[in-house]
C-alpha atoms as a PDB file:
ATOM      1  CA  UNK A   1       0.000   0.000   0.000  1.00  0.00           C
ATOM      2  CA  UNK A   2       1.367   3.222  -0.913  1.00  0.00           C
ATOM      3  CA  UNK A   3       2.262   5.741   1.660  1.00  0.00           C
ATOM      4  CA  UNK A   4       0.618   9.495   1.558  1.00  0.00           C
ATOM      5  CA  UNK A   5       3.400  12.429   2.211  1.00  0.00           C
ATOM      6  CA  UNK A   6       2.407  15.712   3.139  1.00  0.00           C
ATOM      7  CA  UNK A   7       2.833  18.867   0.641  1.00  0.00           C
ATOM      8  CA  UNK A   8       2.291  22.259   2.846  1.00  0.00           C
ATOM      9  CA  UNK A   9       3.104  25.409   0.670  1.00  0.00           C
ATOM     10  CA  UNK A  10       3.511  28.751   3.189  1.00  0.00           C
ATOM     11  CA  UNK A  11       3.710  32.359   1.445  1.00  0.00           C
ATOM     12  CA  UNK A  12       4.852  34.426   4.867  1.00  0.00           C
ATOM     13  CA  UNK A  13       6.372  37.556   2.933  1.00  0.00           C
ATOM     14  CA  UNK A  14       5.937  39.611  -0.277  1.00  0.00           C
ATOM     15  CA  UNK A  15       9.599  38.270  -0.944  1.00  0.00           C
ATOM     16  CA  UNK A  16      12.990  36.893   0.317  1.00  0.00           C
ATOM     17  CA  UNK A  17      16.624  38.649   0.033  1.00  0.00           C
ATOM     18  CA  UNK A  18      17.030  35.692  -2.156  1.00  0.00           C
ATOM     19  CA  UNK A  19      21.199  36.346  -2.157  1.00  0.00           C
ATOM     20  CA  UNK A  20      21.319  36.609   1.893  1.00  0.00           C
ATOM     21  CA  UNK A  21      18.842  33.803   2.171  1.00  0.00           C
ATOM     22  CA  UNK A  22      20.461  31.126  -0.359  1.00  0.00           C
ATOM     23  CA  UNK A  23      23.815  32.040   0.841  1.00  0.00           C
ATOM     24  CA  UNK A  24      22.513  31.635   4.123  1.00  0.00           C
ATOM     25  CA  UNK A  25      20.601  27.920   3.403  1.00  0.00           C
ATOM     26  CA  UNK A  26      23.890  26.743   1.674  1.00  0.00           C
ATOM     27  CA  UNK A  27      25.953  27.326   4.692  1.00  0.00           C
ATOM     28  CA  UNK A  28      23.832  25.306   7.249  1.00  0.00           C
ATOM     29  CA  UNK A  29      22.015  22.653   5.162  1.00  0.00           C
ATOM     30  CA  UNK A  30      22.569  20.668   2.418  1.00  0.00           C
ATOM     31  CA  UNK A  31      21.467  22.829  -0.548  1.00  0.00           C
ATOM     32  CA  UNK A  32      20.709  23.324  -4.391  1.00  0.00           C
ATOM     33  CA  UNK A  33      20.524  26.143  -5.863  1.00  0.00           C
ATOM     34  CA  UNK A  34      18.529  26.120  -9.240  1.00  0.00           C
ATOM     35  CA  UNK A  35      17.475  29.656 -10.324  1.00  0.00           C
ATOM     36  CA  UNK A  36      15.166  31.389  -8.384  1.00  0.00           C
ATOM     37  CA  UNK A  37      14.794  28.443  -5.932  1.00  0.00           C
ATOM     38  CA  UNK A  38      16.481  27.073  -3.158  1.00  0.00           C
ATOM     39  CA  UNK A  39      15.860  22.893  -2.723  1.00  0.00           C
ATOM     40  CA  UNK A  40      16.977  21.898   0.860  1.00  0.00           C
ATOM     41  CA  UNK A  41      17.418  18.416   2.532  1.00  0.00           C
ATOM     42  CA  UNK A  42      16.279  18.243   6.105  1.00  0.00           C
ATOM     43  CA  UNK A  43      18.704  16.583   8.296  1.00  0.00           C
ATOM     44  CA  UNK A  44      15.476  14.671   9.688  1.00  0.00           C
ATOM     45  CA  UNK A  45      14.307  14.062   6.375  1.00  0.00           C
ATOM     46  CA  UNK A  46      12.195  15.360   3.498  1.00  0.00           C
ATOM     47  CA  UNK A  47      12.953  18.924   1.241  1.00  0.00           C
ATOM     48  CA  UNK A  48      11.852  22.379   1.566  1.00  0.00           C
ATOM     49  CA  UNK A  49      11.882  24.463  -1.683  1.00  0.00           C
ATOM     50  CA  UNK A  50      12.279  28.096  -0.958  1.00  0.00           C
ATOM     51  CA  UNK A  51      11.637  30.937  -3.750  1.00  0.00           C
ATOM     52  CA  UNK A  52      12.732  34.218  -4.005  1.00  0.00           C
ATOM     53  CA  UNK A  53       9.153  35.522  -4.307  1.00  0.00           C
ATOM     54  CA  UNK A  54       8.106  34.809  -0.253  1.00  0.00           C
ATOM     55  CA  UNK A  55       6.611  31.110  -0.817  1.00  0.00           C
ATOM     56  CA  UNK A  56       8.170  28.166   0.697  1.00  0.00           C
ATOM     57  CA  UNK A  57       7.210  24.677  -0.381  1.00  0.00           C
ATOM     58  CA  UNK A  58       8.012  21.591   2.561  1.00  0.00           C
ATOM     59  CA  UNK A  59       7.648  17.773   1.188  1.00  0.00           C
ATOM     60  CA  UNK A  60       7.334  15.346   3.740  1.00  0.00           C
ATOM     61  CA  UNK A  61       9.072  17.640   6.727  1.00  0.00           C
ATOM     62  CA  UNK A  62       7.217  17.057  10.210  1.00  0.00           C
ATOM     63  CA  UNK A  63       5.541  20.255  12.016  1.00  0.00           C
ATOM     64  CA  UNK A  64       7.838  21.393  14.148  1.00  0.00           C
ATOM     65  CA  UNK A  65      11.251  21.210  11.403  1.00  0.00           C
ATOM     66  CA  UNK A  66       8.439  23.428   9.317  1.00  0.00           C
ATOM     67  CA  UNK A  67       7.813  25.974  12.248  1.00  0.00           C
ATOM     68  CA  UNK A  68      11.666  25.839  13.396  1.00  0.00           C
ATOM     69  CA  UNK A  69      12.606  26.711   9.332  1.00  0.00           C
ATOM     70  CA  UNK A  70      10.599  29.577   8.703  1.00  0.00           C
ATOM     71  CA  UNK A  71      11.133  31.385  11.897  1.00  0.00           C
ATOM     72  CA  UNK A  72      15.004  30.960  10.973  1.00  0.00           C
ATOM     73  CA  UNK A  73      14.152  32.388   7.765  1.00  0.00           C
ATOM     74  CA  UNK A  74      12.250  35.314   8.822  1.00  0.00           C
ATOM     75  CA  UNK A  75      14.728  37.788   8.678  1.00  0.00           C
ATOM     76  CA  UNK A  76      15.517  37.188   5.435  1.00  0.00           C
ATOM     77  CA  UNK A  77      12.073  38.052   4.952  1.00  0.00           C
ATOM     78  CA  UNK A  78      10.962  41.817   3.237  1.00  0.00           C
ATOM     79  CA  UNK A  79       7.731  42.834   3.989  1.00  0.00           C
ATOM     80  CA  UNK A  80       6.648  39.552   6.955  1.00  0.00           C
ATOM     81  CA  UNK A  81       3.112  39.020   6.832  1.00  0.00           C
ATOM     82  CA  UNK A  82       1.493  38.865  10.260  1.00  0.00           C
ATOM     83  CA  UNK A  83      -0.759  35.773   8.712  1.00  0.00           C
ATOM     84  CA  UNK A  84       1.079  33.823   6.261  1.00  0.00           C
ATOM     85  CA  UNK A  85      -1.210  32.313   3.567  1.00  0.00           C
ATOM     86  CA  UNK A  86      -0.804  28.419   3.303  1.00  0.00           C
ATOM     87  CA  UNK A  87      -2.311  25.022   1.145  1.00  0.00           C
ATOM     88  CA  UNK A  88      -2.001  21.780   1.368  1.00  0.00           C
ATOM     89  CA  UNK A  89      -1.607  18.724  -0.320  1.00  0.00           C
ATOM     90  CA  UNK A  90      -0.567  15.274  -0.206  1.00  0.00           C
ATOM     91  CA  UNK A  91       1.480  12.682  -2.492  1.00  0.00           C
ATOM     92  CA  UNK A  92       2.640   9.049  -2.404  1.00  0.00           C
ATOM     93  CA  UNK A  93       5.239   7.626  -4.999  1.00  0.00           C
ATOM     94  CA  UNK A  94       4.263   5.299  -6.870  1.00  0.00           C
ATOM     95  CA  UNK A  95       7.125   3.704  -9.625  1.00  0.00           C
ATOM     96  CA  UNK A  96       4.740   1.827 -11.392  1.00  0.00           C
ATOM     97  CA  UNK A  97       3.395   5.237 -13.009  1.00  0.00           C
ATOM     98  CA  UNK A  98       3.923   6.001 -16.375  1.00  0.00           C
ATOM     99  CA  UNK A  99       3.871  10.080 -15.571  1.00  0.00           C
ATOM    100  CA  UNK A 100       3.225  12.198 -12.349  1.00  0.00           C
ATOM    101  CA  UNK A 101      -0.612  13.141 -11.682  1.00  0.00           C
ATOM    102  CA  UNK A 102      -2.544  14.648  -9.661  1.00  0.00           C
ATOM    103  CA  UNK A 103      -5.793  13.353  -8.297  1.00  0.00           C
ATOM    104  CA  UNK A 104      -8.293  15.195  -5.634  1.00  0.00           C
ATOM    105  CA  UNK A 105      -5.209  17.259  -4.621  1.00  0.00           C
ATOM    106  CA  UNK A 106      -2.814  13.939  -4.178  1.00  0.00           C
ATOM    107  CA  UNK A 107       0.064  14.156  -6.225  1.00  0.00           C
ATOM    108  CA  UNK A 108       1.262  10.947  -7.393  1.00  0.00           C
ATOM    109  CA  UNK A 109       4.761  10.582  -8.425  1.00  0.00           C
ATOM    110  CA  UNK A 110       6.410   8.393 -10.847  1.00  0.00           C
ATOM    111  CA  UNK A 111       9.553   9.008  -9.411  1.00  0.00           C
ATOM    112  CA  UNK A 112      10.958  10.516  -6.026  1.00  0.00           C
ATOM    113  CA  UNK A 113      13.104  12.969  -7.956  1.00  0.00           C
ATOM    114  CA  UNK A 114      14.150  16.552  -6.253  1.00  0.00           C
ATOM    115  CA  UNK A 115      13.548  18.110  -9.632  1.00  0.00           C
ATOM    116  CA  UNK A 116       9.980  16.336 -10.248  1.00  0.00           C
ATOM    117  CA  UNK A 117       9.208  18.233  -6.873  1.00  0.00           C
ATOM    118  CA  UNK A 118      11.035  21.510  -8.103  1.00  0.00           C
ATOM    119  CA  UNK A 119       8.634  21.346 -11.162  1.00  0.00           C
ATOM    120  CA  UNK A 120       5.664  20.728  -9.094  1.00  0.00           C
ATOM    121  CA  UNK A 121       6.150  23.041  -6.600  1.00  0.00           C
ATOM    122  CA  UNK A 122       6.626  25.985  -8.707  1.00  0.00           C
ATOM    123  CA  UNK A 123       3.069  26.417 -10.177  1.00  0.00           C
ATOM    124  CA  UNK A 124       1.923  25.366  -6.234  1.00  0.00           C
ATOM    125  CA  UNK A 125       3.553  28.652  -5.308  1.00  0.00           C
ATOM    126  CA  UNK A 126       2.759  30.356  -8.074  1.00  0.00           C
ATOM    127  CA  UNK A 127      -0.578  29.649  -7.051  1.00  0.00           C
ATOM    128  CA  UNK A 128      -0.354  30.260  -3.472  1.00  0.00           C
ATOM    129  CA  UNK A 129       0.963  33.917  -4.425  1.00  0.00           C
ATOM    130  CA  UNK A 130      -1.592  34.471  -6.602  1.00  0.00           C
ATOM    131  CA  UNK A 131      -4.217  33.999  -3.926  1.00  0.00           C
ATOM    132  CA  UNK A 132      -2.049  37.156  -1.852  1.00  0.00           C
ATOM    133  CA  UNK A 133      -3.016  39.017  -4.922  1.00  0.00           C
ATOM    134  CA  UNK A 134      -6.217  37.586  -5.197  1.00  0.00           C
ATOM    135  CA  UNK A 135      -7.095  39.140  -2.030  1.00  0.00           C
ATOM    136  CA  UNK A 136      -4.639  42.606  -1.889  1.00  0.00           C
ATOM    137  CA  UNK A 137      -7.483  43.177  -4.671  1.00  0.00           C
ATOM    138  CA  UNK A 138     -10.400  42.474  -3.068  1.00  0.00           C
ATOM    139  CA  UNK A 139      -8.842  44.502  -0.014  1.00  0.00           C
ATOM    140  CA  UNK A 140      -8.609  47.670  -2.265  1.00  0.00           C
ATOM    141  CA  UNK A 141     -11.642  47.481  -4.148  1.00  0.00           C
ATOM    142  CA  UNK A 142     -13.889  47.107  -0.875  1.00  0.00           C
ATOM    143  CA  UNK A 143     -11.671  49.452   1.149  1.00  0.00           C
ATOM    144  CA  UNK A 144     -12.494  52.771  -1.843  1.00  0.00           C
ATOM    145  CA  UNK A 145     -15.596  51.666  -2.631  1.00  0.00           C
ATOM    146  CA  UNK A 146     -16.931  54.292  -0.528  1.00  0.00           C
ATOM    147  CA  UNK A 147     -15.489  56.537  -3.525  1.00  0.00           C
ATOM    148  CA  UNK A 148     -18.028  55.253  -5.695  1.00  0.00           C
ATOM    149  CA  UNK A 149     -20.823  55.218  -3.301  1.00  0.00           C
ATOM    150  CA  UNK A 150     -19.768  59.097  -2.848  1.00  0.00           C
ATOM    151  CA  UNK A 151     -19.967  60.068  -6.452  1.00  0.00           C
ATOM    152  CA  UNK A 152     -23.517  57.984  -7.133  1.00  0.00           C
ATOM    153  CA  UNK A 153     -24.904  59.244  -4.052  1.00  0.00           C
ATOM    154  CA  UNK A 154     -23.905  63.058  -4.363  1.00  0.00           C
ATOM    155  CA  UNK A 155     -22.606  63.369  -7.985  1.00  0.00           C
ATOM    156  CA  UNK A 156     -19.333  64.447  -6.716  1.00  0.00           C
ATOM    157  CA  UNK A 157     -16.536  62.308  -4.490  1.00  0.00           C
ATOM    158  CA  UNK A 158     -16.741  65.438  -1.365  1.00  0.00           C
ATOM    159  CA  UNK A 159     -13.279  64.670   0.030  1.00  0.00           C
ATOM    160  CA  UNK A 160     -10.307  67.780   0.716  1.00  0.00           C
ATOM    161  CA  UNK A 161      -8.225  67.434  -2.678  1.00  0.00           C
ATOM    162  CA  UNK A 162      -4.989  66.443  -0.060  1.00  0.00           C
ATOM    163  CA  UNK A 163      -6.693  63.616   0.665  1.00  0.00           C
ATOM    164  CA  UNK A 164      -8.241  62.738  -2.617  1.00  0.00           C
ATOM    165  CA  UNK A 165      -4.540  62.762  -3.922  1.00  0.00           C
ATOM    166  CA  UNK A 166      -3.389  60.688  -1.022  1.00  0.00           C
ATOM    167  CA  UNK A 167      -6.003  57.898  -1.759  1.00  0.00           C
ATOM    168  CA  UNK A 168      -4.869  57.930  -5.429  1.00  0.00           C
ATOM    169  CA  UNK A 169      -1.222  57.174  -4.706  1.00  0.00           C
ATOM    170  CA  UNK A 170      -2.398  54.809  -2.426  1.00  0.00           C
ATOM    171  CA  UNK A 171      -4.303  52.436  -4.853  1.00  0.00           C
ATOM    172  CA  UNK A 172      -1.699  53.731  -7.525  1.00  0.00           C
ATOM    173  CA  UNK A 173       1.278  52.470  -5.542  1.00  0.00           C
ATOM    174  CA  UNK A 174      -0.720  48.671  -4.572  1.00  0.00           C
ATOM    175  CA  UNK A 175      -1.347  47.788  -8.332  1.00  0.00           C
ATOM    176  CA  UNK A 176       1.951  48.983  -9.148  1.00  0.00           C
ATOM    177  CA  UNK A 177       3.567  46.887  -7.262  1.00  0.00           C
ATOM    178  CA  UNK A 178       0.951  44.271  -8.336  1.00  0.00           C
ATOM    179  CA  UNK A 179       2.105  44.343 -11.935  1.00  0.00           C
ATOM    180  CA  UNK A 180       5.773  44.910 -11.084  1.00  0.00           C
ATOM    181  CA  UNK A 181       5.430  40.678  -9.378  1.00  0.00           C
ATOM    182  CA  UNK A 182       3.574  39.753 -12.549  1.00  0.00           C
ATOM    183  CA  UNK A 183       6.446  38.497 -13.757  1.00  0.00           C
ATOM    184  CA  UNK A 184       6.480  35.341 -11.350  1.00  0.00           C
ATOM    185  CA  UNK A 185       3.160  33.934 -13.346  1.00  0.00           C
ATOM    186  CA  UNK A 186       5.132  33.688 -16.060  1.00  0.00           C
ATOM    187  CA  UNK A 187       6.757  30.129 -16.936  1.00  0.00           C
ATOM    188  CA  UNK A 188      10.084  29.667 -15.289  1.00  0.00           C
ATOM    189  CA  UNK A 189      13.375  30.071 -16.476  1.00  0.00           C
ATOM    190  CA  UNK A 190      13.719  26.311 -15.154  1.00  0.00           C
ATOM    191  CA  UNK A 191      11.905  24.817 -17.558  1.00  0.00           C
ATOM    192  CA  UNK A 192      14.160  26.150 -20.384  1.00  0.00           C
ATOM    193  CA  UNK A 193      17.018  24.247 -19.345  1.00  0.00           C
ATOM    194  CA  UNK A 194      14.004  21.544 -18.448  1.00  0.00           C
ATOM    195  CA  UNK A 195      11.968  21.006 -21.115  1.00  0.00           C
ATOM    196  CA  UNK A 196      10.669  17.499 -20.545  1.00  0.00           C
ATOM    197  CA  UNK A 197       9.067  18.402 -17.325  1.00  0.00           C
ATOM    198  CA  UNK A 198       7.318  21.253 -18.912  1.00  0.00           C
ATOM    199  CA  UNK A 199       4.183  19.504 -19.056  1.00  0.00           C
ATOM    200  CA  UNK A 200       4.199  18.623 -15.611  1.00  0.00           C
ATOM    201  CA  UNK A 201       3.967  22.311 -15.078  1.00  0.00           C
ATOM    202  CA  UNK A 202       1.559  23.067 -17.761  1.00  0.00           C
ATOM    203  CA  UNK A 203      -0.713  19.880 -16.243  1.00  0.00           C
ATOM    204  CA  UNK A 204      -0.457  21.245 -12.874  1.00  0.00           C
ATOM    205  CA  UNK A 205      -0.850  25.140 -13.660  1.00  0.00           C
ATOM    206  CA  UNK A 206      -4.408  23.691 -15.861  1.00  0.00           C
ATOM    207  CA  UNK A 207      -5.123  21.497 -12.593  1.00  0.00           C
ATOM    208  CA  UNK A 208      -4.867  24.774 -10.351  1.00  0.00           C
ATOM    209  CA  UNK A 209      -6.588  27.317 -12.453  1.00  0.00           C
ATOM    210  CA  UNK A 210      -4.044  29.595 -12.951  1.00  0.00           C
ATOM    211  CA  UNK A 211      -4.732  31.264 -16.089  1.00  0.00           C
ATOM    212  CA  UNK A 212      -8.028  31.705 -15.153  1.00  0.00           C
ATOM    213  CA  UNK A 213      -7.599  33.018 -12.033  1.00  0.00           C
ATOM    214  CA  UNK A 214      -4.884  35.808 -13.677  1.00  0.00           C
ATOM    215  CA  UNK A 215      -7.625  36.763 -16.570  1.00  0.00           C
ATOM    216  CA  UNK A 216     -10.226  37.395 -13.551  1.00  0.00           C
ATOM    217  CA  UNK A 217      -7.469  39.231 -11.810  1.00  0.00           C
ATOM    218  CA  UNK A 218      -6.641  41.307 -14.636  1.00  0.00           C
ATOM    219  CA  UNK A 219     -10.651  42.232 -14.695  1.00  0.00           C
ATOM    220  CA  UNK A 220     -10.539  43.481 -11.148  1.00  0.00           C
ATOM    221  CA  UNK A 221      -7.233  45.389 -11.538  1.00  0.00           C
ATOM    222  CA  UNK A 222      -8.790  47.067 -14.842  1.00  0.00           C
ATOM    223  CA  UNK A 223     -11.969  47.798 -12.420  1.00  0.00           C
ATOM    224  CA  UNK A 224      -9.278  49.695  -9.994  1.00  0.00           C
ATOM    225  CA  UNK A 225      -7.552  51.550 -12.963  1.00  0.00           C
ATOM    226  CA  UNK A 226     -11.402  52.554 -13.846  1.00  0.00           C
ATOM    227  CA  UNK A 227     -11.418  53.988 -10.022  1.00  0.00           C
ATOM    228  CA  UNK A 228      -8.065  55.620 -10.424  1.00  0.00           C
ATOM    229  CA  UNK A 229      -9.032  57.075 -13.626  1.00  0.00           C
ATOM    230  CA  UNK A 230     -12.492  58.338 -12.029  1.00  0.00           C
ATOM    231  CA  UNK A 231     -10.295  60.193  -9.067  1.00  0.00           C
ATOM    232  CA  UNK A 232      -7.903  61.588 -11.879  1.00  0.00           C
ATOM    233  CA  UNK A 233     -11.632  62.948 -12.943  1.00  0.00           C
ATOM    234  CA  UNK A 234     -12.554  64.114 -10.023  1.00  0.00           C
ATOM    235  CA  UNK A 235      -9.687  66.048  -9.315  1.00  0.00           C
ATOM    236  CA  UNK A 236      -9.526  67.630 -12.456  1.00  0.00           C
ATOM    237  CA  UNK A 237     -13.516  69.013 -12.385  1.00  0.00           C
ATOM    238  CA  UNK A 238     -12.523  70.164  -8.459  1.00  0.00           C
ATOM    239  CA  UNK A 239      -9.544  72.625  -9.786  1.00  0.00           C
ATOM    240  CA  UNK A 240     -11.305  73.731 -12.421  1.00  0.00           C
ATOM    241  CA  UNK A 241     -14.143  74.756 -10.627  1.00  0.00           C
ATOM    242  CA  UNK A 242     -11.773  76.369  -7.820  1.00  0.00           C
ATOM    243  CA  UNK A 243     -10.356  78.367 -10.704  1.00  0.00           C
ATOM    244  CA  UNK A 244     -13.988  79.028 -12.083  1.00  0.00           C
ATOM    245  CA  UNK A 245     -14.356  80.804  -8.537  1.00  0.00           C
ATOM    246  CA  UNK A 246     -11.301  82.288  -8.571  1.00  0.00           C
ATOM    247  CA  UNK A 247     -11.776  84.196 -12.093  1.00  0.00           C
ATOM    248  CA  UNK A 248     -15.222  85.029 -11.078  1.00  0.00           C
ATOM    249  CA  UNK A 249     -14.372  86.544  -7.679  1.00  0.00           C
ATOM    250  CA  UNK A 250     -11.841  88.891  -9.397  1.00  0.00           C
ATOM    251  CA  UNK A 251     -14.440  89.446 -11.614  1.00  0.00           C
ATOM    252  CA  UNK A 252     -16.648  90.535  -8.847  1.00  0.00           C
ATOM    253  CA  UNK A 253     -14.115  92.987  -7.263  1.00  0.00           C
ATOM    254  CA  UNK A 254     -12.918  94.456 -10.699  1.00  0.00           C
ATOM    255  CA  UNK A 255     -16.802  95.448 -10.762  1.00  0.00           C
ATOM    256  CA  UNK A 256     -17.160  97.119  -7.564  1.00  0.00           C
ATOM    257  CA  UNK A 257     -13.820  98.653  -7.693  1.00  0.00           C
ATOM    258  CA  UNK A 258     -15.006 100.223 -10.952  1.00  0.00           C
ATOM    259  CA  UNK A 259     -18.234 101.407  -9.773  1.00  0.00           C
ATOM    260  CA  UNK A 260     -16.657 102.592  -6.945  1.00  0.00           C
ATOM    261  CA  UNK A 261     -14.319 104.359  -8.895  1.00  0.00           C
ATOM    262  CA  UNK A 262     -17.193 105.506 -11.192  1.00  0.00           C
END
């Protein structure tokens, strides 16, 4: 009978100091180094697959050698979230398998290969970090959608121009930096120098919903860019209309200054 392993993937920052925290990984444990990952072997047994974008991926590595490994890495950690997001899954190895599957979230593996797990683990992570982003959007749209409410309600968004500008950067500065990790979706450089476990990555991306889940995410971020646009607006029609004042205040007092004078 064929033995289930644990799979627990942990994103606990928006990313590592990949050069500190390799280095670092290399010096204490027995370590690979394969682009943008990190594969480690546990002195007690199993690996732990670190990535330079904040997720770490642990196969087969008991509770506490989880817990003791991530608080060791924390401070190689930018940006530490207070909750770190995490999934799990299972696997077993089974020889007699043609290919690696995946089946009601149990990975079974033809082979118990470091780089099979390297190749599975990066579209679980991609995945995982997708979910942060999943929900930093959520987070914005329902935290301005007061905005909206503002402008149906009263025809106007009646906030001090300071602090109409302030929420703009705001939202402006979270998608940036949004789009600035896109890059991580993309498929990785490993599976260039990889190409025959490609479609292990490609069946496991499908499995997860990936590319899915990005085109809905790409809806939402064009729904915040709609927001950010409407703000721009907004701003715009409140300095004109200061400067509409403005003119017809001196207006005014060129008036009575020439009747006066009259």
């Amino acid at each position: 009978m064929l033995t289930q392993k644990s799979i627990k993937v942990f994103c606990t920052a928006r990313r590592y100091d990949k050069s500190a925290l390799f280095s670092y990984l290399s010096n204490r444990y027995k370590t690979t180094i394969i682009k943008d990952a990190a594969i480690v072997e546990l002195p007690k047994g199993g690996v732990a697959i670190f990535f330079s974008y904040g997720v770490s991926v642990f196969w087969d590595v008991d509770y506490e050698s989880q817990r003791y490994l991530l608080d060791e890495i924390s401070e190689y950690s930018k940006e530490l979230f207070q909750k770190p997001i995490v999934e799990d899954f299972n696997y077993v190895v089974d020889n007699s398998q043609q290919n690696t599957k995946i089946t009601r979230d149990i990975f079974i593996l033809n082979e118990d290969s470091n780089l099979v797990k390297l190749a599975i683990s990066y579209p679980l992570s991609q995945s995982t970090e997708l979910y942060y982003f999943e929900e930093a959007v959520i987070t914005i749209i329902n935290r301005n959608e007061f905005l909206v409410n503002e402008l149906v309600k009263r025809g106007r968004i009646k906030l001090p121009q300071k602090q109409l500008s302030m929420e703009r950067g705001k939202i402006f500065r979270e998608i940036s930096e949004i789009y600035l990790s896109y890059g991580f979706l993309d498929v990785p450089e490993f599976f260039w120098e990889y190409p025959d476990l490609e479609p292990l990555y490609q069946s496991i991306a499908n499995y997860l919903d990936i590319k899915p889940r990005i085109e809905v995410l790409n809806k939402k971020l064009a729904v915040i860019q709609d927001l950010l646009n409407m703000i721009s607006d907004e701003q715009k029609h409140n300095h004109s209309a200061f400067l509409e004042t403005v003119i017809i205040i001196l207006i005014a007092i060129e008036i009575v200054i020439s009747v006066i004078k009259w």
